[in-house]
N, C-alpha and C. Protein backbone atom coordinates (compact mmCIF):
# COMPACT_ATOMS: atom_id res chain seq x y z
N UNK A 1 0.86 -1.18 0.00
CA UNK A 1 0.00 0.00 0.00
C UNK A 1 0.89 1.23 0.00
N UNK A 2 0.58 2.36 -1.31
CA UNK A 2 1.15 3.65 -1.05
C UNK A 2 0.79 4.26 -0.31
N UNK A 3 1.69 5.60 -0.08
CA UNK A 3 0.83 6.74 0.86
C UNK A 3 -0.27 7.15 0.84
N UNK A 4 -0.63 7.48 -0.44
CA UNK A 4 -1.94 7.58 -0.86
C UNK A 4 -2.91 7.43 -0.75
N UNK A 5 -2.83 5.70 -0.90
CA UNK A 5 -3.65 4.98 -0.26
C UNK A 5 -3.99 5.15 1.23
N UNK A 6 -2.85 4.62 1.78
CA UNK A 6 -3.11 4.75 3.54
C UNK A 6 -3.91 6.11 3.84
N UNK A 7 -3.37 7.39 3.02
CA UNK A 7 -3.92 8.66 3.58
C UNK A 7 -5.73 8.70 3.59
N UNK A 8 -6.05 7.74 2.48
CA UNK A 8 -7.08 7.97 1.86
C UNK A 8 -8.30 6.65 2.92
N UNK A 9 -7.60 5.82 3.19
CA UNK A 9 -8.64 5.29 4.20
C UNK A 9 -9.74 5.79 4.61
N UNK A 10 -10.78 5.04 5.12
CA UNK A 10 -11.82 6.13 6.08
C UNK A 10 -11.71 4.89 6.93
N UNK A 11 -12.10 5.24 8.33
CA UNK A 11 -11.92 4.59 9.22
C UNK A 11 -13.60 4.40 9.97
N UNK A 12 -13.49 3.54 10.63
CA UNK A 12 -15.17 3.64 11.44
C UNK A 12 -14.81 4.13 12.91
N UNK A 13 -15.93 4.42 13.72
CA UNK A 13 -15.55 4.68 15.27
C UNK A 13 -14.27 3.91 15.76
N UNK A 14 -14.90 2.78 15.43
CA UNK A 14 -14.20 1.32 16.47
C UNK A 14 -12.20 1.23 16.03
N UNK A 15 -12.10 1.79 14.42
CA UNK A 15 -10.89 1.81 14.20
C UNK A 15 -10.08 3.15 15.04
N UNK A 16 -10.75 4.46 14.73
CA UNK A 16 -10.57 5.54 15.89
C UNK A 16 -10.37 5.10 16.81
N UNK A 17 -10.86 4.33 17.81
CA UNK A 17 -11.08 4.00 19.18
C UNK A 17 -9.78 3.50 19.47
N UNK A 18 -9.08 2.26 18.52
CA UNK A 18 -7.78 1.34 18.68
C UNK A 18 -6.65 2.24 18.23
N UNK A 19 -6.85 3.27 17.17
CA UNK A 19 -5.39 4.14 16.99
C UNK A 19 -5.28 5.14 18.10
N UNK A 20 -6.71 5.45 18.42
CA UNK A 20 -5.97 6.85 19.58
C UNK A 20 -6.08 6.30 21.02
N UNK A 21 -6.51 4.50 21.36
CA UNK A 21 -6.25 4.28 22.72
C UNK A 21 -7.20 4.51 23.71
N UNK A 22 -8.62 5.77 23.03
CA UNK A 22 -9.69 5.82 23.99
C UNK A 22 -10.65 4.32 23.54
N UNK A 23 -11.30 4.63 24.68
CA UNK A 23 -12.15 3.24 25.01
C UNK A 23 -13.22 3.19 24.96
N UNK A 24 -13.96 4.88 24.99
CA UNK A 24 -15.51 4.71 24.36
C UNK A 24 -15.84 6.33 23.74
N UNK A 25 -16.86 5.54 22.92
CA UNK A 25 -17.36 6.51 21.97
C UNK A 25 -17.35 7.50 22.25
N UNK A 26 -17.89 7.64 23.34
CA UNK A 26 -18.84 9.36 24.28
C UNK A 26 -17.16 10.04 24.32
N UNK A 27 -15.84 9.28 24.55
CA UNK A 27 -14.65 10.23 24.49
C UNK A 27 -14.46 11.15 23.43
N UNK A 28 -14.42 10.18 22.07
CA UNK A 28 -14.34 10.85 20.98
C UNK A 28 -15.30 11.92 20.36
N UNK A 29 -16.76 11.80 21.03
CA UNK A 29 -17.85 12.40 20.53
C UNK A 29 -17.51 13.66 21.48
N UNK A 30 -16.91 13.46 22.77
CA UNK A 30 -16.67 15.00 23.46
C UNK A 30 -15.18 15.68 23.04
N UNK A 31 -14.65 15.25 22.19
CA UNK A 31 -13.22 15.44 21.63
C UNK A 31 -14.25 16.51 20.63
N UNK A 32 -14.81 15.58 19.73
CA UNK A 32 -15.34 16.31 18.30
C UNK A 32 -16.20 17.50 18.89
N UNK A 33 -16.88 17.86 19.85
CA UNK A 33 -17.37 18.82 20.53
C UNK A 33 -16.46 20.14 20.48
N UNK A 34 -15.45 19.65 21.19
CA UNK A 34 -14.49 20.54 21.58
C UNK A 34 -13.53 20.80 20.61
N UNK A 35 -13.77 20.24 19.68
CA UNK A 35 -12.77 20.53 18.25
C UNK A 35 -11.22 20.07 18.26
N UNK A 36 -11.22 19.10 19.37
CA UNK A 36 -9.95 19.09 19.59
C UNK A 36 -9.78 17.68 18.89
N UNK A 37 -10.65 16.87 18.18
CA UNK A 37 -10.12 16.06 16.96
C UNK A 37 -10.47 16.30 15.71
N UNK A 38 -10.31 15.72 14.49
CA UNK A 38 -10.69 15.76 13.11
C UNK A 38 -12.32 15.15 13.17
N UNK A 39 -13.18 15.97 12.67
CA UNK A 39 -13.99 15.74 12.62
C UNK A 39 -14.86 14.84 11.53
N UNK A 40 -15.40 13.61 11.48
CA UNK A 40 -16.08 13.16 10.38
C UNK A 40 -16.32 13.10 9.42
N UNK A 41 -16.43 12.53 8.27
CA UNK A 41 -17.64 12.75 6.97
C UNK A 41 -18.66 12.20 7.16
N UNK A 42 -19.58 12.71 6.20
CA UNK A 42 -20.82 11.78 5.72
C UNK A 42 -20.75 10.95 4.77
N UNK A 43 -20.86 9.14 4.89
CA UNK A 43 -20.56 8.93 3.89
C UNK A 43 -22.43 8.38 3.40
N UNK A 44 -23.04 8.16 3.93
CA UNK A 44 -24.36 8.51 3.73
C UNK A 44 -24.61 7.19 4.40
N UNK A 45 -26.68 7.24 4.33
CA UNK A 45 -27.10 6.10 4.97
C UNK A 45 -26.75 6.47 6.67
N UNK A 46 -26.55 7.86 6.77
CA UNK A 46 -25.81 7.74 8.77
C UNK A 46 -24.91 7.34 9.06
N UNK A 47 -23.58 6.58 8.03
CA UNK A 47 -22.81 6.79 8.58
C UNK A 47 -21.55 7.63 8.61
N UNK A 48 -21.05 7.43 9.36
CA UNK A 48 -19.78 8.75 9.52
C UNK A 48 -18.68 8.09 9.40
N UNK A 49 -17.23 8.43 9.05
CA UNK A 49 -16.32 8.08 8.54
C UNK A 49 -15.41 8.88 8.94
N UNK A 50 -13.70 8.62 9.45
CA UNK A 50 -12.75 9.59 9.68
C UNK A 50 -11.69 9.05 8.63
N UNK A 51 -11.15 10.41 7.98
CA UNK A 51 -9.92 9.96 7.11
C UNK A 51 -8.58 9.87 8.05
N UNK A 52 -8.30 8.68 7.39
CA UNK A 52 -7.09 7.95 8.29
C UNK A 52 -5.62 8.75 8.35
N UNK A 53 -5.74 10.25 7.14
CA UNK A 53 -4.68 10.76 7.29
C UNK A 53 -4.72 12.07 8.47
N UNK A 54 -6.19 12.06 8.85
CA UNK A 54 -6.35 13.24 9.04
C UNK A 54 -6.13 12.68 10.46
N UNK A 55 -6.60 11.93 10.89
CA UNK A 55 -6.45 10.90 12.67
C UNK A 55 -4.81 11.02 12.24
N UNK A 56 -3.70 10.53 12.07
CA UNK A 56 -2.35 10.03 11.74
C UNK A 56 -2.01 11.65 12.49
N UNK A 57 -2.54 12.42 11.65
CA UNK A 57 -1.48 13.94 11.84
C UNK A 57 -1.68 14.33 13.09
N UNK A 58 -3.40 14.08 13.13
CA UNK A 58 -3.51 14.67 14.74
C UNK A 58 -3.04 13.88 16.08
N UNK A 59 -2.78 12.66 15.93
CA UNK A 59 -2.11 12.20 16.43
C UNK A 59 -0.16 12.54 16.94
N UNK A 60 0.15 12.64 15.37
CA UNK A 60 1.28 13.39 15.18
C UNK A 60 1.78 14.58 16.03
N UNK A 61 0.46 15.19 15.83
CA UNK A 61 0.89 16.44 16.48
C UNK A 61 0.51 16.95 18.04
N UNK A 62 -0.06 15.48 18.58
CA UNK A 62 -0.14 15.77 19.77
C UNK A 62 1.26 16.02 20.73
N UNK A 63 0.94 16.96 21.95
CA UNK A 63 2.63 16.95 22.82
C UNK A 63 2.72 16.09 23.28
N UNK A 64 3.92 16.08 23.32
CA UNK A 64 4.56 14.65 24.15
C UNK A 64 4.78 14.60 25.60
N UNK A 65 4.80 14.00 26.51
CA UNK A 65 5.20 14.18 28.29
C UNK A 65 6.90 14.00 28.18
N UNK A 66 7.12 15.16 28.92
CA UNK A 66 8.63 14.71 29.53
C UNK A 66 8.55 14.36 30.70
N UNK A 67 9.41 13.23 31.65
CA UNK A 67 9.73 12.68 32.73
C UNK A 67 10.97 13.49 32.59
N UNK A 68 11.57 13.55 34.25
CA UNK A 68 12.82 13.93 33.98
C UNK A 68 12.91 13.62 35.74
């Protein structure tokens, strides 16, 4: 698989749930509230969809903890 590809994924809740480590929905649904994740598409029929490049970056760009 190219980049491309991977970027282009859409993901469901449940795949969200296993890349960013939260454990239930209501986390991510108060994330998307607060704008502090990538928010959805419509891919119709109700359901919603996250592009897998757009989860990757924000992930990316979360801070990191220093111990020291």
């Amino acid at each position: 698989m190219n980049t491309n590809q991977s970027t282009s994924l859409l993901l469901t809740i449940d795949d969200v749930l296993r890349m960013t480590g939260y454990r239930s929905r209501s986390s991510i649904y108060r994330l998307m509230k607060r704008s502090q994740i990538p928010l959805p598409i419509m891919v119709g029929g109700g359901r919603v969809r996250w592009r897998s490049g757009e989860i990757e970056h924000w992930l990316k760009s979360l801070p990191t903890q220093s111990y020291r």
